[in-house]
PDB file of N, CA and C in Angstrom:
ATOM      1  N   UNK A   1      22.947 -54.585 108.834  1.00  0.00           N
ATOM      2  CA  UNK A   1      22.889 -53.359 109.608  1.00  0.00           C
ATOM      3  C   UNK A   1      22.081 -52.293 108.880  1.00  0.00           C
ATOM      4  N   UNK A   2      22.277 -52.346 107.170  1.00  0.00           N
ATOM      5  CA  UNK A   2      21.716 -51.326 106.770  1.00  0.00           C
ATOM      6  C   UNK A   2      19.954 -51.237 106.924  1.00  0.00           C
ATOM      7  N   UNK A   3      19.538 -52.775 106.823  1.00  0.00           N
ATOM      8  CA  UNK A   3      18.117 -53.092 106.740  1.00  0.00           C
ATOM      9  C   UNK A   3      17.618 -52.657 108.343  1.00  0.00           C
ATOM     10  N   UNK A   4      18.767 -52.585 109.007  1.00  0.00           N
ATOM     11  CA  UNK A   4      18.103 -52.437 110.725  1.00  0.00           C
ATOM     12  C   UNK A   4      17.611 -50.999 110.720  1.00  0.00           C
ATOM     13  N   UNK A   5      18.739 -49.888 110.244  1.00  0.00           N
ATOM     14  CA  UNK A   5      18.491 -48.908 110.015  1.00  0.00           C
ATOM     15  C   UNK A   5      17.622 -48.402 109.561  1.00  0.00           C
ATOM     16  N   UNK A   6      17.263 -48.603 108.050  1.00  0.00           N
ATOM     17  CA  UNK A   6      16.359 -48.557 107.500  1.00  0.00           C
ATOM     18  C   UNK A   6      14.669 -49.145 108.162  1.00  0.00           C
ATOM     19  N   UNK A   7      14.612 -50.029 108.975  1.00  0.00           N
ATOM     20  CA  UNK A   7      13.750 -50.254 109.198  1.00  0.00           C
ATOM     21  C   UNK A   7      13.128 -49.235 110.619  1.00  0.00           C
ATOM     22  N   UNK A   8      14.196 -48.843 111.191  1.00  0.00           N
ATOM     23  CA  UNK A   8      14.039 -47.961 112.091  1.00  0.00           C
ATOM     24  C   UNK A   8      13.653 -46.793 111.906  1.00  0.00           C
ATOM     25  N   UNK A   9      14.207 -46.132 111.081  1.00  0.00           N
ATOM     26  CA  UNK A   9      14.222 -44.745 110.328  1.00  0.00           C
ATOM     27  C   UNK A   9      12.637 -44.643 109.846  1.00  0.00           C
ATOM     28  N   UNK A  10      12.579 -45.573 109.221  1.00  0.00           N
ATOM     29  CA  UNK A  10      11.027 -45.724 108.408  1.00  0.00           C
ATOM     30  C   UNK A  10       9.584 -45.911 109.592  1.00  0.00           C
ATOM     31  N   UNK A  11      10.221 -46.731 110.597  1.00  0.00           N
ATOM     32  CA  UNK A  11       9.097 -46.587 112.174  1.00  0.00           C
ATOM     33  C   UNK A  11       9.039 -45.270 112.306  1.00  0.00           C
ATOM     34  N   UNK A  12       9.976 -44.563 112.595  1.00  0.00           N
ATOM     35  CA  UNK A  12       9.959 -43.308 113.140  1.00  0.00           C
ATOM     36  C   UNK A  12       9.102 -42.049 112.497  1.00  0.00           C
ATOM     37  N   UNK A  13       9.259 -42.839 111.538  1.00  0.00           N
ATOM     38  CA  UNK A  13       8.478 -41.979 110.262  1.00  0.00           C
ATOM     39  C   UNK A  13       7.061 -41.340 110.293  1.00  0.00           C
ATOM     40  N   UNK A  14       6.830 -43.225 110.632  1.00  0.00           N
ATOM     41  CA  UNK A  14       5.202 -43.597 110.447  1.00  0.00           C
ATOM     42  C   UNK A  14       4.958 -43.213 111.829  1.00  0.00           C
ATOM     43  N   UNK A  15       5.716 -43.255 112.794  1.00  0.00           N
ATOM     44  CA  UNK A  15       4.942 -42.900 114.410  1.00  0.00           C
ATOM     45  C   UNK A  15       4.315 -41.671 113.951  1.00  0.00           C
ATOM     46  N   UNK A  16       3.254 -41.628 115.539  1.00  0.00           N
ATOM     47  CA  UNK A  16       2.341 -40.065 115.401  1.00  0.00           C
ATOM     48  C   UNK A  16       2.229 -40.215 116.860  1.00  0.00           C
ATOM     49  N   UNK A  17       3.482 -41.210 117.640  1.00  0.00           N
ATOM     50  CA  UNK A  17       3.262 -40.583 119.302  1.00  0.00           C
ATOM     51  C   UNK A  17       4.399 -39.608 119.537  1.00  0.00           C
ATOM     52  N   UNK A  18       4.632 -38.487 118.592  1.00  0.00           N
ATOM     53  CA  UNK A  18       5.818 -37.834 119.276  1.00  0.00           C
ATOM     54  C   UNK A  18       4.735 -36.694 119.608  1.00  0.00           C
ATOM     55  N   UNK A  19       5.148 -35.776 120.838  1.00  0.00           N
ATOM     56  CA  UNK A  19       4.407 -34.593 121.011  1.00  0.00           C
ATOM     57  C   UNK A  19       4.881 -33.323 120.383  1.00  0.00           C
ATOM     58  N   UNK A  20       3.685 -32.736 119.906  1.00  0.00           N
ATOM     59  CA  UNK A  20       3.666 -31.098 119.566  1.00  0.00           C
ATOM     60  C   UNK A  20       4.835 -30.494 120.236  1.00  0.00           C
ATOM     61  N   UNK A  21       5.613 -29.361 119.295  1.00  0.00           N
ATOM     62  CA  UNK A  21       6.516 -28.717 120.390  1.00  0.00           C
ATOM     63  C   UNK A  21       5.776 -27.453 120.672  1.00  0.00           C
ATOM     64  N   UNK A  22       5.656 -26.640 122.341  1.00  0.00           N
ATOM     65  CA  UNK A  22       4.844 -26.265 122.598  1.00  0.00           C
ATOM     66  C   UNK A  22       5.120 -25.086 122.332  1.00  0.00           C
ATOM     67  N   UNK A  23       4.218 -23.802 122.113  1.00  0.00           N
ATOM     68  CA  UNK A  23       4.192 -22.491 121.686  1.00  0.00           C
ATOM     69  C   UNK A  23       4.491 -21.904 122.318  1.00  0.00           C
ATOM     70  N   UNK A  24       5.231 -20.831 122.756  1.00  0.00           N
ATOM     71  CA  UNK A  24       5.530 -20.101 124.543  1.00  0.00           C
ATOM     72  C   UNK A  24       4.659 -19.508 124.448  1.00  0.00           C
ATOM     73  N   UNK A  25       3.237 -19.212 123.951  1.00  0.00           N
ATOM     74  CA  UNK A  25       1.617 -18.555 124.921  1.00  0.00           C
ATOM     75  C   UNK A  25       1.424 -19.965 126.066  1.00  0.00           C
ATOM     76  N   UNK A  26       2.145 -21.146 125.306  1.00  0.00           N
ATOM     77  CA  UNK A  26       1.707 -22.550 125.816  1.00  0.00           C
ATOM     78  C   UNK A  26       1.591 -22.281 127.713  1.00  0.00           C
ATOM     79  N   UNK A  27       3.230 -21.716 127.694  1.00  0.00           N
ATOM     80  CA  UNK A  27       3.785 -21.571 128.327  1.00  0.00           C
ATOM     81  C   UNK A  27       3.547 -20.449 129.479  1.00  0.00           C
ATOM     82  N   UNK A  28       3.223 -19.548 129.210  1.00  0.00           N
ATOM     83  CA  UNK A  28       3.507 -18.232 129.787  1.00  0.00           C
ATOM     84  C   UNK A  28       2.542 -18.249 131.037  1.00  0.00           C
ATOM     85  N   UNK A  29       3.465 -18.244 132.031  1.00  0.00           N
ATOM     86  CA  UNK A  29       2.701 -17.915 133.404  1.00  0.00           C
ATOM     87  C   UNK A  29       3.076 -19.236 133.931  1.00  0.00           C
ATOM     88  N   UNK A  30       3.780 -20.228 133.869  1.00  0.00           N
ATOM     89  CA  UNK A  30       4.313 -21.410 134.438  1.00  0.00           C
ATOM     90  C   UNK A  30       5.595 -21.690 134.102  1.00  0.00           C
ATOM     91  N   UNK A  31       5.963 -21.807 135.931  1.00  0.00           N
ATOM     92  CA  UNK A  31       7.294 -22.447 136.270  1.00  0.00           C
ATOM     93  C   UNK A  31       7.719 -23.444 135.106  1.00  0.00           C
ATOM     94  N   UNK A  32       8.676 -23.018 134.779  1.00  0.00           N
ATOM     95  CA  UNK A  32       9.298 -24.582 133.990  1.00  0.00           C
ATOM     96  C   UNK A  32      10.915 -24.621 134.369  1.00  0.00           C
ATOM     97  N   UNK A  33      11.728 -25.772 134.053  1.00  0.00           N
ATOM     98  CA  UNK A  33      13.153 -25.647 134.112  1.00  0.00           C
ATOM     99  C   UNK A  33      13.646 -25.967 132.914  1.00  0.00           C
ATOM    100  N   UNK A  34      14.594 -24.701 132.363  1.00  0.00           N
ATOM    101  CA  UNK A  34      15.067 -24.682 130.497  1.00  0.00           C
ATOM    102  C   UNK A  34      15.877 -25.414 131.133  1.00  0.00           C
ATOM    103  N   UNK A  35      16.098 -27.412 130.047  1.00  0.00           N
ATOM    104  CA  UNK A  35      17.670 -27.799 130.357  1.00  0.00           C
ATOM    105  C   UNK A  35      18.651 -27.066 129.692  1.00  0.00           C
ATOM    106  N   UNK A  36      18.137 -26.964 128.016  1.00  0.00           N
ATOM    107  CA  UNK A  36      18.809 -26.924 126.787  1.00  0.00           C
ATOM    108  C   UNK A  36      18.522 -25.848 125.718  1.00  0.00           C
ATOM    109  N   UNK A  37      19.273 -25.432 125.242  1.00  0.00           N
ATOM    110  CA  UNK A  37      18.452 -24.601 123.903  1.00  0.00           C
ATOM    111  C   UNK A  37      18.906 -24.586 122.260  1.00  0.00           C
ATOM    112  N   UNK A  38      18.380 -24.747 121.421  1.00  0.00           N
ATOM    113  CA  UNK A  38      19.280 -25.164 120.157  1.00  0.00           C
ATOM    114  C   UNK A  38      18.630 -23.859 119.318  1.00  0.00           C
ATOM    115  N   UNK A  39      19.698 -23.465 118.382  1.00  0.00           N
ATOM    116  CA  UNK A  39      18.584 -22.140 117.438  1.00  0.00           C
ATOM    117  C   UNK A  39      18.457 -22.674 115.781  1.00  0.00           C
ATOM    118  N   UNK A  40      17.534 -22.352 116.024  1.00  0.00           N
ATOM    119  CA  UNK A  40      17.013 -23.054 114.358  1.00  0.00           C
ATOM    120  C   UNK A  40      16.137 -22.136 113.622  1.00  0.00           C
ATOM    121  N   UNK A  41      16.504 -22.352 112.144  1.00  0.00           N
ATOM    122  CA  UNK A  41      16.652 -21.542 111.339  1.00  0.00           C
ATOM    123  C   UNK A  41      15.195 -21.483 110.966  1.00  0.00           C
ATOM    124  N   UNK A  42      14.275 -20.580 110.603  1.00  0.00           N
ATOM    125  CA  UNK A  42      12.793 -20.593 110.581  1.00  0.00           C
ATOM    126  C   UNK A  42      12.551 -19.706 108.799  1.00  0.00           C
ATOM    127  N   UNK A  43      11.516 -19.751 108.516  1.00  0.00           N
ATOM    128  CA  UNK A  43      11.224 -18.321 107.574  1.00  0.00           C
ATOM    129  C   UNK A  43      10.965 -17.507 108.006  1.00  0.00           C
ATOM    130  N   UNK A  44      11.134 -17.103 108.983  1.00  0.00           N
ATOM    131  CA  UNK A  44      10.703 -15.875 110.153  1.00  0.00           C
ATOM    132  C   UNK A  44      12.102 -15.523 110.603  1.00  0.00           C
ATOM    133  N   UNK A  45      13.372 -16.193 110.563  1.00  0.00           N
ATOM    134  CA  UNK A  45      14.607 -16.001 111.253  1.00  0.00           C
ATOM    135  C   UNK A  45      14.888 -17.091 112.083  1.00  0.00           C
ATOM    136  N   UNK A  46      15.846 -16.580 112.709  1.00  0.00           N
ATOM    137  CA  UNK A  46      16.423 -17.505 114.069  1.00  0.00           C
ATOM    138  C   UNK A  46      15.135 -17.636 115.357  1.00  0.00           C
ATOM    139  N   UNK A  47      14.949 -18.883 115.521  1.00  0.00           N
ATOM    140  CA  UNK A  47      14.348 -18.446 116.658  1.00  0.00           C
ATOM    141  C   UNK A  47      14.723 -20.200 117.498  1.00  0.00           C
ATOM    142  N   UNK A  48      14.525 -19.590 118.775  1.00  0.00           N
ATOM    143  CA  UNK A  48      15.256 -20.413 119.719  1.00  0.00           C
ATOM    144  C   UNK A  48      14.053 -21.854 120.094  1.00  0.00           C
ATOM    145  N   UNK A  49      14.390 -23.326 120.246  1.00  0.00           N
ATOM    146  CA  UNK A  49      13.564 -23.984 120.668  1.00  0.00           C
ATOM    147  C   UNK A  49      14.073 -24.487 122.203  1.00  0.00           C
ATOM    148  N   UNK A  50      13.483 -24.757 122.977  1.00  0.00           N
ATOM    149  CA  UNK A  50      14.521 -25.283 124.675  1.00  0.00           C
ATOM    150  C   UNK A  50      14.043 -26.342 125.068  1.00  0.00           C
ATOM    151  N   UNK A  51      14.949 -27.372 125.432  1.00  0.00           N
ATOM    152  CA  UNK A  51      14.102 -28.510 125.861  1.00  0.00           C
ATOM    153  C   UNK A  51      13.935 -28.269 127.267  1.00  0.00           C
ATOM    154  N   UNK A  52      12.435 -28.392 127.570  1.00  0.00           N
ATOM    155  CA  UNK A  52      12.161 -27.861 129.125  1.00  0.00           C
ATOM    156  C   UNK A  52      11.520 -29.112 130.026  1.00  0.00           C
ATOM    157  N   UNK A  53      11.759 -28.936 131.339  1.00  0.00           N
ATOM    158  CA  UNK A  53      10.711 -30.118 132.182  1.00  0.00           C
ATOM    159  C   UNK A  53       9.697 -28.727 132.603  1.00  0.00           C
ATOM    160  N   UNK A  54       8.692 -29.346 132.382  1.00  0.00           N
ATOM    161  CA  UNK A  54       7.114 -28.694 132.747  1.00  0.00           C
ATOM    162  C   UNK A  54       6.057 -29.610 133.686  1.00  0.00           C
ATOM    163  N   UNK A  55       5.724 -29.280 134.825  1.00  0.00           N
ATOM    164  CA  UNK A  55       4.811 -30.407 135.076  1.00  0.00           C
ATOM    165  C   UNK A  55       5.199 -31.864 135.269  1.00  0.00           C
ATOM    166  N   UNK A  56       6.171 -32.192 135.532  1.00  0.00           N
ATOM    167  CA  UNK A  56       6.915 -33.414 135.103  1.00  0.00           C
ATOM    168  C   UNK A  56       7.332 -34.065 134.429  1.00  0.00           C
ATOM    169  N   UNK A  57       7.053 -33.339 133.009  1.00  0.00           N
ATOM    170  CA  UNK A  57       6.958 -34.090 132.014  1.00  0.00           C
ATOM    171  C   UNK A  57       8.555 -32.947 131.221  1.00  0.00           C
ATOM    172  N   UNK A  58       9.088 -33.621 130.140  1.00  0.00           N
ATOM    173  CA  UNK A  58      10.161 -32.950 129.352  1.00  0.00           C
ATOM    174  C   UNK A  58       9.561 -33.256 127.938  1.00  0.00           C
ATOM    175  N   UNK A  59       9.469 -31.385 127.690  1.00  0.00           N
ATOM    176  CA  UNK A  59       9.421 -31.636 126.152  1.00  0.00           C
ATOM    177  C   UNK A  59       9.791 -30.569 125.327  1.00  0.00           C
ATOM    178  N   UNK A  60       9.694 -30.058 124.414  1.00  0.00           N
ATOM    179  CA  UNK A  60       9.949 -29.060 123.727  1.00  0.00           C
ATOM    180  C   UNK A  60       9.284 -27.874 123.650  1.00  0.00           C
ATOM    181  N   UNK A  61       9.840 -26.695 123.583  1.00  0.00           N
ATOM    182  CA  UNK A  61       8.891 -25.239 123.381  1.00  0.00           C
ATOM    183  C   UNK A  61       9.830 -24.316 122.898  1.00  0.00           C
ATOM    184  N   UNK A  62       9.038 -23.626 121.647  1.00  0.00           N
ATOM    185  CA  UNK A  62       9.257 -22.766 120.647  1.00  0.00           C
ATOM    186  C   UNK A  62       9.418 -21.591 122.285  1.00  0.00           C
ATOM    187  N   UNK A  63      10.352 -20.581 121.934  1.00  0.00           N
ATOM    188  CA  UNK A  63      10.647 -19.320 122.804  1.00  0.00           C
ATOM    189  C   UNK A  63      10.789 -18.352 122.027  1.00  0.00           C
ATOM    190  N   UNK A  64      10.064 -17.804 121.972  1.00  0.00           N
ATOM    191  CA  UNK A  64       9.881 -16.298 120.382  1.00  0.00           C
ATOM    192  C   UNK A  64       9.840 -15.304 121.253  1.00  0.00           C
ATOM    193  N   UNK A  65      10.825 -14.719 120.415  1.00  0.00           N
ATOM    194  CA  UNK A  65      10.495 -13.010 120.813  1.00  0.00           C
ATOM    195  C   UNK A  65      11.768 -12.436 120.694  1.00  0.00           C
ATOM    196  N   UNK A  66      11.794 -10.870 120.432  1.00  0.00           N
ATOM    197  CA  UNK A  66      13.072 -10.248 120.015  1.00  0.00           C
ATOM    198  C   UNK A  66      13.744 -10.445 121.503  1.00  0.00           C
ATOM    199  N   UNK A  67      12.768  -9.769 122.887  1.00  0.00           N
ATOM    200  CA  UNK A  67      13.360  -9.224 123.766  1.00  0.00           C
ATOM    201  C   UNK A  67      13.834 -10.779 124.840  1.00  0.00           C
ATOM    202  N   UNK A  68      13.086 -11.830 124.199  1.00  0.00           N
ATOM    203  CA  UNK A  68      13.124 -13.207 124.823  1.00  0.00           C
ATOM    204  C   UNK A  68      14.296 -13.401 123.974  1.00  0.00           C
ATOM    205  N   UNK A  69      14.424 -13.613 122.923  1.00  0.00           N
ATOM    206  CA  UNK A  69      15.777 -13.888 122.579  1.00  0.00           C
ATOM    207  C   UNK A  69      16.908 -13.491 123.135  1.00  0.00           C
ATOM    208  N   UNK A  70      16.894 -12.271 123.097  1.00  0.00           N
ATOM    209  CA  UNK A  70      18.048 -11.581 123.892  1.00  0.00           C
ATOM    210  C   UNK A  70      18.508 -12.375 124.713  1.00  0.00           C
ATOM    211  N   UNK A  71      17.421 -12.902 126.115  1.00  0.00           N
ATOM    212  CA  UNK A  71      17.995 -12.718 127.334  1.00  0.00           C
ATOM    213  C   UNK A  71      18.173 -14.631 127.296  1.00  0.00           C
ATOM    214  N   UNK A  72      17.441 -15.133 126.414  1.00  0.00           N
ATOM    215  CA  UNK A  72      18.542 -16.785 126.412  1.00  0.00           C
ATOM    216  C   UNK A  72      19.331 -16.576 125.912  1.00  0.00           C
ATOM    217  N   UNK A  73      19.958 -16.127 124.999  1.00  0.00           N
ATOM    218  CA  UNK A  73      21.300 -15.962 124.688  1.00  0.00           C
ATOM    219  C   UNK A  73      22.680 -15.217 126.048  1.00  0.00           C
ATOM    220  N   UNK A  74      21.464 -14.404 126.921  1.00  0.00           N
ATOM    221  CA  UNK A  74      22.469 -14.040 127.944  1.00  0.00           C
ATOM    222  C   UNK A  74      22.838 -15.468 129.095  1.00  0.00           C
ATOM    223  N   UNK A  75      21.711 -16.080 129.284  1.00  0.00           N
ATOM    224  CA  UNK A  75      21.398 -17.139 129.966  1.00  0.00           C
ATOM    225  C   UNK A  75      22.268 -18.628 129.513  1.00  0.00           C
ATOM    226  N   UNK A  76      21.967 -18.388 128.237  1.00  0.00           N
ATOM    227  CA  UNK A  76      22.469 -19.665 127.953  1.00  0.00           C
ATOM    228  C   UNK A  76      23.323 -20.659 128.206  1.00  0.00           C
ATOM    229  N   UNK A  77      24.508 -20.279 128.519  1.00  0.00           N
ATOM    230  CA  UNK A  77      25.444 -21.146 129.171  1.00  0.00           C
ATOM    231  C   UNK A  77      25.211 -20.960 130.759  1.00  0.00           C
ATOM    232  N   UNK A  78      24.071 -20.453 131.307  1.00  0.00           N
ATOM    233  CA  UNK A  78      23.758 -20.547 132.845  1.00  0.00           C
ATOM    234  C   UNK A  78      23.126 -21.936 133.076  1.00  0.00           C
ATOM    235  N   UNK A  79      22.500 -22.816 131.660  1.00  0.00           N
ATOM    236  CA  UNK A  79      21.179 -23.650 132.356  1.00  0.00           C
ATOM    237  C   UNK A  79      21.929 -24.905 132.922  1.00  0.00           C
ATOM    238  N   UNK A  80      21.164 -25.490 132.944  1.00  0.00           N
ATOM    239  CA  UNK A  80      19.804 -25.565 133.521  1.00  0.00           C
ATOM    240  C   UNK A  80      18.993 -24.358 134.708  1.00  0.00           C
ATOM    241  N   UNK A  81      17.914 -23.305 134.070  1.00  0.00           N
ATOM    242  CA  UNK A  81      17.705 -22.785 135.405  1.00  0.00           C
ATOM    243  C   UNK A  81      16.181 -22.590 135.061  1.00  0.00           C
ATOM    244  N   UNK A  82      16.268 -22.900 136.768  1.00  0.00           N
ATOM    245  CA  UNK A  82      14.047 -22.136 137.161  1.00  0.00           C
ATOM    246  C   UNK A  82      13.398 -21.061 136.307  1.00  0.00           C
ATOM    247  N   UNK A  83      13.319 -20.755 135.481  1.00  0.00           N
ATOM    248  CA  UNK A  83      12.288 -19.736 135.196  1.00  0.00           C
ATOM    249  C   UNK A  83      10.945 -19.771 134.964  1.00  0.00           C
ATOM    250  N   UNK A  84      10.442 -18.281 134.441  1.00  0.00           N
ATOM    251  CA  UNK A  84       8.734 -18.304 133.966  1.00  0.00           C
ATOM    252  C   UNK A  84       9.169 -17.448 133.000  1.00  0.00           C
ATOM    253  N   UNK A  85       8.140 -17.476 131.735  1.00  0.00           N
ATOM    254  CA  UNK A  85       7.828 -16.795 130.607  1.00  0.00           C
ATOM    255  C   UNK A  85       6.638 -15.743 131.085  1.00  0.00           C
ATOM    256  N   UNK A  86       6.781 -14.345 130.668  1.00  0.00           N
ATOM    257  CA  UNK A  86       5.597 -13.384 131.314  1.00  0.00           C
ATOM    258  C   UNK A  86       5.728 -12.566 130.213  1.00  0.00           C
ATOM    259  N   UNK A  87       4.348 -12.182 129.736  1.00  0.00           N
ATOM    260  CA  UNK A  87       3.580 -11.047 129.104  1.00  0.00           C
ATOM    261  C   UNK A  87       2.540 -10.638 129.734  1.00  0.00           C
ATOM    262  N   UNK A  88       2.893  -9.249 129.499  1.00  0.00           N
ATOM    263  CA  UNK A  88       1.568  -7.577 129.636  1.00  0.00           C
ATOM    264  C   UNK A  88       0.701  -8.497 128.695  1.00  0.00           C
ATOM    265  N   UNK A  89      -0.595  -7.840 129.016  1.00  0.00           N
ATOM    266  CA  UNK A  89      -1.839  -8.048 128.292  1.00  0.00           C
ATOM    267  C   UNK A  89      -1.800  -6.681 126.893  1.00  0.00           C
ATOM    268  N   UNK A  90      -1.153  -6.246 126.614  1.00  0.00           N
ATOM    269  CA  UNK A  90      -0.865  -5.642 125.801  1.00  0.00           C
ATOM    270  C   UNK A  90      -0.482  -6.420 124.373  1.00  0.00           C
ATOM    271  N   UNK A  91      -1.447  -6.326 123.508  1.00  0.00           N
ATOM    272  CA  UNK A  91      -1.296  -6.608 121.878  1.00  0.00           C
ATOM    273  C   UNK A  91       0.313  -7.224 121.612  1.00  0.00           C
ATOM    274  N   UNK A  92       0.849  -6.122 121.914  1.00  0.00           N
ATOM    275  CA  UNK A  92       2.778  -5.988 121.251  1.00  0.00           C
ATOM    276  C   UNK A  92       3.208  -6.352 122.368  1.00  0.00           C
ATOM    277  N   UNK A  93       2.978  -6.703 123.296  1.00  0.00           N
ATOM    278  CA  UNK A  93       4.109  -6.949 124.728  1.00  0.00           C
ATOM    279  C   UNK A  93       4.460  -8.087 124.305  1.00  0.00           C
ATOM    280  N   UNK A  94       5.804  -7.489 125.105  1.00  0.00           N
ATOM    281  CA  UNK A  94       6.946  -8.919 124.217  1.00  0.00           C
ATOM    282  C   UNK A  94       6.881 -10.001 125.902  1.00  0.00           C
ATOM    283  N   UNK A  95       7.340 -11.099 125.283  1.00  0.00           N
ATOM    284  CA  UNK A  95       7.259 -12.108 126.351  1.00  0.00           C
ATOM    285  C   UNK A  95       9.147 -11.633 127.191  1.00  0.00           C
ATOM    286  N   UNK A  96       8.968 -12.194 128.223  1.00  0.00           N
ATOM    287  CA  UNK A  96      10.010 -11.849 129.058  1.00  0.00           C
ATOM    288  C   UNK A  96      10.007 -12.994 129.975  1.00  0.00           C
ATOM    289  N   UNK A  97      11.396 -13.186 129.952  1.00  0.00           N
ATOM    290  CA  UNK A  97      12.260 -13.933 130.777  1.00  0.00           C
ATOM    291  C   UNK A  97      12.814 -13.797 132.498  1.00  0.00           C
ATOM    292  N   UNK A  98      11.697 -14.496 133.398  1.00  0.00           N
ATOM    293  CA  UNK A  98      12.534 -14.374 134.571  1.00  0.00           C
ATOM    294  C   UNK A  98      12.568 -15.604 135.262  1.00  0.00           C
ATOM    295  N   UNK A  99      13.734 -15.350 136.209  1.00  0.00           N
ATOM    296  CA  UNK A  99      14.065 -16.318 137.247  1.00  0.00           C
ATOM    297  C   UNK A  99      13.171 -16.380 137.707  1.00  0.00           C
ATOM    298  N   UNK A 100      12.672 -18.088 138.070  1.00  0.00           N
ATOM    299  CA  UNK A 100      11.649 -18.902 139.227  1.00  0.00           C
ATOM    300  C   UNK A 100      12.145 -18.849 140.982  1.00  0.00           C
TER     301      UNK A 100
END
């Protein structure tokens, strides 16, 4: 069992088909549905990652921002739900959270 493990662990390693997790600029301005959200610890602080379906596809995206934080943490035990990520064209505009 241990060699199965080990041999698995070590594939996983060497793969290079896992995808990028995506940036929320990735994001911003498209429907997606947050299933999930986990917070993980950064050198920058807490910041939230969500596993989302986009396009059909499910994958991961970084969700930064003071005022974006906030409002998954208000959300959070709501998901799975429709939203979009939106920023002002403004330098400092923070990204924001709304219902799809």
């Amino acid at each position: 069992m241990t060699k199965k493990l080990s041999d698995a662990l070590k594939e996983i390693a060497e793969s290079n088909d896992f995808p990028e997790t995506l940036k929320t600029a990735d994001i911003k301005g498209k429907k997606f549905t947050l299933q999930s959200l986990r917070l993980v610890n950064t050198e920058n602080g807490e910041r939230y990652i969500g596993l989302i379906e986009i396009e059909g596809q499910h994958c991961e995206a970084w969700l930064s921002g003071s005022k974006l934080h906030r409002q998954l943490q208000t959300i959070e035990d709501s998901l799975p739900l429709d939203v979009v990520v939106n920023k002002d064209e403004g330098q400092y505009a923070p990204y924001l959270l709304d219902l799809a």
